[in-house]
C-alpha atoms as a PDB file:
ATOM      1  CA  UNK A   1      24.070 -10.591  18.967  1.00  0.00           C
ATOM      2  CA  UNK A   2      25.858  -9.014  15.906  1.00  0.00           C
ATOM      3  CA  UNK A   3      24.151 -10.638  13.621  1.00  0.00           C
ATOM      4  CA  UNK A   4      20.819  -9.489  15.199  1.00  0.00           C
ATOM      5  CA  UNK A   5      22.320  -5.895  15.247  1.00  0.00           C
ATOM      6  CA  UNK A   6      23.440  -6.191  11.532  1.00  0.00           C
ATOM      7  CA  UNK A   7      20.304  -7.468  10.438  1.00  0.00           C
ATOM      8  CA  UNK A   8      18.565  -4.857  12.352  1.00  0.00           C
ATOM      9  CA  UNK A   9      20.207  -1.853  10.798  1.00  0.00           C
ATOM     10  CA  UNK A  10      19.755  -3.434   7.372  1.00  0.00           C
ATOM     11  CA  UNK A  11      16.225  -3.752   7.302  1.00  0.00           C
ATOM     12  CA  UNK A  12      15.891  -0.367   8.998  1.00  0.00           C
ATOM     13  CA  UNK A  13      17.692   0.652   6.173  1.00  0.00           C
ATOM     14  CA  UNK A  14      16.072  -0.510   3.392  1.00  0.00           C
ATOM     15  CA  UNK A  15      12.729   1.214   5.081  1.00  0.00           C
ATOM     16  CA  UNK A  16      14.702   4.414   5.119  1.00  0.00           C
ATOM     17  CA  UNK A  17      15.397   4.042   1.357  1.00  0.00           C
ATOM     18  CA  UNK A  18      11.904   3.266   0.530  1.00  0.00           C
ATOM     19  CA  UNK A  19      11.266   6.862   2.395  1.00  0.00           C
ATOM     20  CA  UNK A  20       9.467   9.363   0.207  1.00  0.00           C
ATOM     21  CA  UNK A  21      10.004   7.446  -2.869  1.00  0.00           C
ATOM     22  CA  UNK A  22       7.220   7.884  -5.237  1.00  0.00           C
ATOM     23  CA  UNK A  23       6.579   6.070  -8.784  1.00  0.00           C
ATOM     24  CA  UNK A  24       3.071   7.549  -9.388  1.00  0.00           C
ATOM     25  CA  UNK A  25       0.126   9.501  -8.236  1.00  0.00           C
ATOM     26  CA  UNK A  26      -3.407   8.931  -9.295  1.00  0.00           C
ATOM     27  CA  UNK A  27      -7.044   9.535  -8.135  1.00  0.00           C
ATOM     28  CA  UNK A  28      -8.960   6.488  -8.253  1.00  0.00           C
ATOM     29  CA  UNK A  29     -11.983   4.602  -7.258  1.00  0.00           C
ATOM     30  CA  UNK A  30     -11.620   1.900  -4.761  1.00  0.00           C
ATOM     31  CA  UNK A  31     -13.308  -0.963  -6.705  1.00  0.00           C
ATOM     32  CA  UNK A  32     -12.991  -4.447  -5.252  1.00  0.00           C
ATOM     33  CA  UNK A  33     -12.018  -5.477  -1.926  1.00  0.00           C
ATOM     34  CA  UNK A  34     -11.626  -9.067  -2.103  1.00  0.00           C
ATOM     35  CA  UNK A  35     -12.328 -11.887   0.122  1.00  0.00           C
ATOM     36  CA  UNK A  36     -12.177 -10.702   3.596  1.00  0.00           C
ATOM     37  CA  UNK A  37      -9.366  -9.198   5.536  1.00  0.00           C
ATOM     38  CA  UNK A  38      -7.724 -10.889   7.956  1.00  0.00           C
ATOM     39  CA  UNK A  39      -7.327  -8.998  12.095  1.00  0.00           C
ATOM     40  CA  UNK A  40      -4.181  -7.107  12.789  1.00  0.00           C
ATOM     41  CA  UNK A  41      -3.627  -9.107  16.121  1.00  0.00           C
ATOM     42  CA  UNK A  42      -1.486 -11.681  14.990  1.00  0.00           C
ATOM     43  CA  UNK A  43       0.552 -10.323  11.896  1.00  0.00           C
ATOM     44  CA  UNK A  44       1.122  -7.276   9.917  1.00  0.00           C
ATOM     45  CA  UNK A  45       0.280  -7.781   5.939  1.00  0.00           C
ATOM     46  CA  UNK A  46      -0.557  -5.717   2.671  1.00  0.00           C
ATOM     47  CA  UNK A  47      -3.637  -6.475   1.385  1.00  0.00           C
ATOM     48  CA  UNK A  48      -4.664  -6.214  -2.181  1.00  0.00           C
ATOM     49  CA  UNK A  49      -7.440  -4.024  -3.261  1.00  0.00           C
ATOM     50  CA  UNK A  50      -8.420  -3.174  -7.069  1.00  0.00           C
ATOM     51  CA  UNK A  51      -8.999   0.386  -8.361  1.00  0.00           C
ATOM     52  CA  UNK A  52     -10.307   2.090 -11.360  1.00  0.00           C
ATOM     53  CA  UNK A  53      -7.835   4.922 -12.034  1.00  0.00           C
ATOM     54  CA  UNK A  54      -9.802   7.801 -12.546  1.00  0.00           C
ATOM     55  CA  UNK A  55      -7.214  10.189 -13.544  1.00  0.00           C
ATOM     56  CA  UNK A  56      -3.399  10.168 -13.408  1.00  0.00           C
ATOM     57  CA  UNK A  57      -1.842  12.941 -11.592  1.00  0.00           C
ATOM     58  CA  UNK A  58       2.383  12.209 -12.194  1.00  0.00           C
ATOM     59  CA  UNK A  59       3.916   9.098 -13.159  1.00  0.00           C
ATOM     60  CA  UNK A  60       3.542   6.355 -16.126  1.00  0.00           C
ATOM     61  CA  UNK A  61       0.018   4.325 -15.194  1.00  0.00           C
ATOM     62  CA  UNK A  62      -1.941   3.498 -18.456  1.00  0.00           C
ATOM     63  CA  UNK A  63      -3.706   0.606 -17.194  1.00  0.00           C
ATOM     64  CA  UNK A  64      -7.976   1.570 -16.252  1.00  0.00           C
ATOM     65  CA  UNK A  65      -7.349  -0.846 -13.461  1.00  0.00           C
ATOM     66  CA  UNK A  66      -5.125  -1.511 -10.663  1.00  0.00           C
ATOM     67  CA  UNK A  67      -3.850  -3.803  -7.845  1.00  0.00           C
ATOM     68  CA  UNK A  68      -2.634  -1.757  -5.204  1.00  0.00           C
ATOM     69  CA  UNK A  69      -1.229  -3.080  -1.578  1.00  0.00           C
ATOM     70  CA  UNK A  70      -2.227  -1.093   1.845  1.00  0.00           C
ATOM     71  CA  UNK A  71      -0.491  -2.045   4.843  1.00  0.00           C
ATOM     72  CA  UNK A  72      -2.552  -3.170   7.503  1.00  0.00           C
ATOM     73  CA  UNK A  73      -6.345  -2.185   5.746  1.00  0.00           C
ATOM     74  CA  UNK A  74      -7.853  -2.361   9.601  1.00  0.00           C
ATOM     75  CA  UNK A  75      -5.745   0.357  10.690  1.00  0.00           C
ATOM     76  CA  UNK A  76      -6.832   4.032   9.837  1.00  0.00           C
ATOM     77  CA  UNK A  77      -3.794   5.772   7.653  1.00  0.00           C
ATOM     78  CA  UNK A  78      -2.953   8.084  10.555  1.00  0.00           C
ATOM     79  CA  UNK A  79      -2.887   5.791  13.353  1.00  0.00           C
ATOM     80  CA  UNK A  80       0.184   3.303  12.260  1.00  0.00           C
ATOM     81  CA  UNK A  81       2.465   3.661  14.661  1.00  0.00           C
ATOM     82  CA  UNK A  82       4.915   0.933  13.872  1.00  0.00           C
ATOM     83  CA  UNK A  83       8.229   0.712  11.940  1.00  0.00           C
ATOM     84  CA  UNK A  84       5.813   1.754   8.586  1.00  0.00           C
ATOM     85  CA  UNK A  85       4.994   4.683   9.901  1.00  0.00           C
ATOM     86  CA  UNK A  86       7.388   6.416   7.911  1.00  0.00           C
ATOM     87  CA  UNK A  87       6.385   4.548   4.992  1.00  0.00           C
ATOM     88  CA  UNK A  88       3.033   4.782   4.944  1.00  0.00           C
ATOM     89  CA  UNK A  89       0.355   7.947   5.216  1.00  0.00           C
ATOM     90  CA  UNK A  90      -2.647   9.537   4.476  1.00  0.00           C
ATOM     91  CA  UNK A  91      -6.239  10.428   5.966  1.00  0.00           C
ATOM     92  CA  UNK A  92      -8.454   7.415   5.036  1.00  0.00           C
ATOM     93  CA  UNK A  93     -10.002   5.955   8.000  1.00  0.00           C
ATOM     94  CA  UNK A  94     -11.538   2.493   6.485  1.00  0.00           C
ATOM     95  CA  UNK A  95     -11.516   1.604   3.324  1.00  0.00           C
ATOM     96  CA  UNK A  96     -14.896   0.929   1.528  1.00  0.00           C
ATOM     97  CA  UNK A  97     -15.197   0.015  -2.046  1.00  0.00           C
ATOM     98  CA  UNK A  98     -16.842   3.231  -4.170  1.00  0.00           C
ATOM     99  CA  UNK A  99     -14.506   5.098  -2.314  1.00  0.00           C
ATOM    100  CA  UNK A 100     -12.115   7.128  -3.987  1.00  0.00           C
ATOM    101  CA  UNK A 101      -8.617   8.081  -3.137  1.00  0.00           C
ATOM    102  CA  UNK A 102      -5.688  10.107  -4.556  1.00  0.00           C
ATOM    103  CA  UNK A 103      -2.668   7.551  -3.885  1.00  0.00           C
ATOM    104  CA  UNK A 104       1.021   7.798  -4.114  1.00  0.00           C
ATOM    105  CA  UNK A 105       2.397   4.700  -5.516  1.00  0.00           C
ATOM    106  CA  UNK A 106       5.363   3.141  -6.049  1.00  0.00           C
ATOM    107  CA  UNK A 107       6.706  -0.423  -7.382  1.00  0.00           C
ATOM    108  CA  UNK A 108       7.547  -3.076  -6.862  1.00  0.00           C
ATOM    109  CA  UNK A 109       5.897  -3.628  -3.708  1.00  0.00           C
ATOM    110  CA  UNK A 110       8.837  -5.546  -2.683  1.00  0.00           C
ATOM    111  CA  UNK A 111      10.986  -2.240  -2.568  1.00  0.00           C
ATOM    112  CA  UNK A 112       8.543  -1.242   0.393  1.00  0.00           C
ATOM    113  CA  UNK A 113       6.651  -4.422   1.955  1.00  0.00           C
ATOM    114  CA  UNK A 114       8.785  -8.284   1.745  1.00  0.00           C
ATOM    115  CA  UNK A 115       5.935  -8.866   5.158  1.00  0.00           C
ATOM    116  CA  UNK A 116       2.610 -11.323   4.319  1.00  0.00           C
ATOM    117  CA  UNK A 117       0.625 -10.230   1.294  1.00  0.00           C
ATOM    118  CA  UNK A 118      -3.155 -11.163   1.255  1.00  0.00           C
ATOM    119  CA  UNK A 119      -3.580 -11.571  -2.364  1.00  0.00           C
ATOM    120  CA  UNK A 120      -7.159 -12.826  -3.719  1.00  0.00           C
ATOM    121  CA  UNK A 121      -5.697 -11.623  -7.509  1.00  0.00           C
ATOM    122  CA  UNK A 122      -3.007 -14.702  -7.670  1.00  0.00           C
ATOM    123  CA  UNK A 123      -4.434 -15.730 -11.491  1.00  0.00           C
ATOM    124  CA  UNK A 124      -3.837 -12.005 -12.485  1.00  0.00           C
ATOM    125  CA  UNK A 125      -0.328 -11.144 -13.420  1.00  0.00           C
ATOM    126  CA  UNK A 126      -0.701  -7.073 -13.399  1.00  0.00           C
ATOM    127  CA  UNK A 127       1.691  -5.664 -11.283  1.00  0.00           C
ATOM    128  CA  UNK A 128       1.437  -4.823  -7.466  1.00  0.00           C
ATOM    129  CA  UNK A 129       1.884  -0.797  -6.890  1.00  0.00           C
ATOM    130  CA  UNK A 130       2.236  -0.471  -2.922  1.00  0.00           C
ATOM    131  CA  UNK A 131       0.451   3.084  -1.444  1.00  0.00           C
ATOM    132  CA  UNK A 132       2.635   5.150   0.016  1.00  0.00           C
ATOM    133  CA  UNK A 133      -0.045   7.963   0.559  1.00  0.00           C
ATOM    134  CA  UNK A 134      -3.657   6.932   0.574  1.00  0.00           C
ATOM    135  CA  UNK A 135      -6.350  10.241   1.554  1.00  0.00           C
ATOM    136  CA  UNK A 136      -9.863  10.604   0.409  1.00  0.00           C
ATOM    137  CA  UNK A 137     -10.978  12.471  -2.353  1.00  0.00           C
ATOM    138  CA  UNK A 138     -14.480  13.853  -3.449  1.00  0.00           C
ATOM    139  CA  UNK A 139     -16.669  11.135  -5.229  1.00  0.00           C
END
């Protein structure tokens, strides 16, 4: 029982840390969405998607192209209501490739999300940014 409670406060408290942190900020053009994503009824996950940053709004991104993580794709950015909740925000209601989005990033993805990563992009080594902030911005 301890241990469950100790183990339980420390992962509550690495999401607390993760809270608000943010590496980067860009508006970019949902690319790629790889493969095909998996339902939410059996596991929560990231899922890698590629972007084309369009323009860089705070932070240090000078690659053209991305891989960024969203937790749980399926689920409109408003309407997690688990633990990530506090992590994780934003208006997009699906995610469509063409679309384009102003994100909040932050790396490594492991400082947010150490979950199941869908991950079609295993041959590239670029890193992972995880969105903290995903809305929709004018095409």
């Amino acid at each position: 029982m301890f241990r469950s409670l100790l183990f339980l406060l420390l992962f509550a408290g690495s999401l607390f840390a993760a809270d608000k942190k943010t590496d980067a900020e860009v508006i970019a053009r949902l690319t790629e969405i790889p493969g095909k994503m998996p339902g939410n009824d059996l596991y929560n996950y990231v899922y890698v998607f590629k972007y084309r940053v369009i323009s860089v709004i705070s932070g240090n991104v000078q690659e053209k192209e991305i891989l960024v993580g969203q937790y749980n794709p399926r689920i409109a950015r408003d309407q997690i209501k688990d633990a990530m909740a506090k992590n994780v925000s934003g208006n997009v209601q699906a995610f469509h490739a063409g679309d384009v989005h102003r994100l909040k990033l932050v790396q490594p993805m492991t400082g947010v999300w150490e979950g199941a990563v869908e991950d079609e992009y295993f041959d590239d080594e670029t890193p992972r940014w995880f969105a903290v902030k995903t809305d929709s911005e004018k095409k």
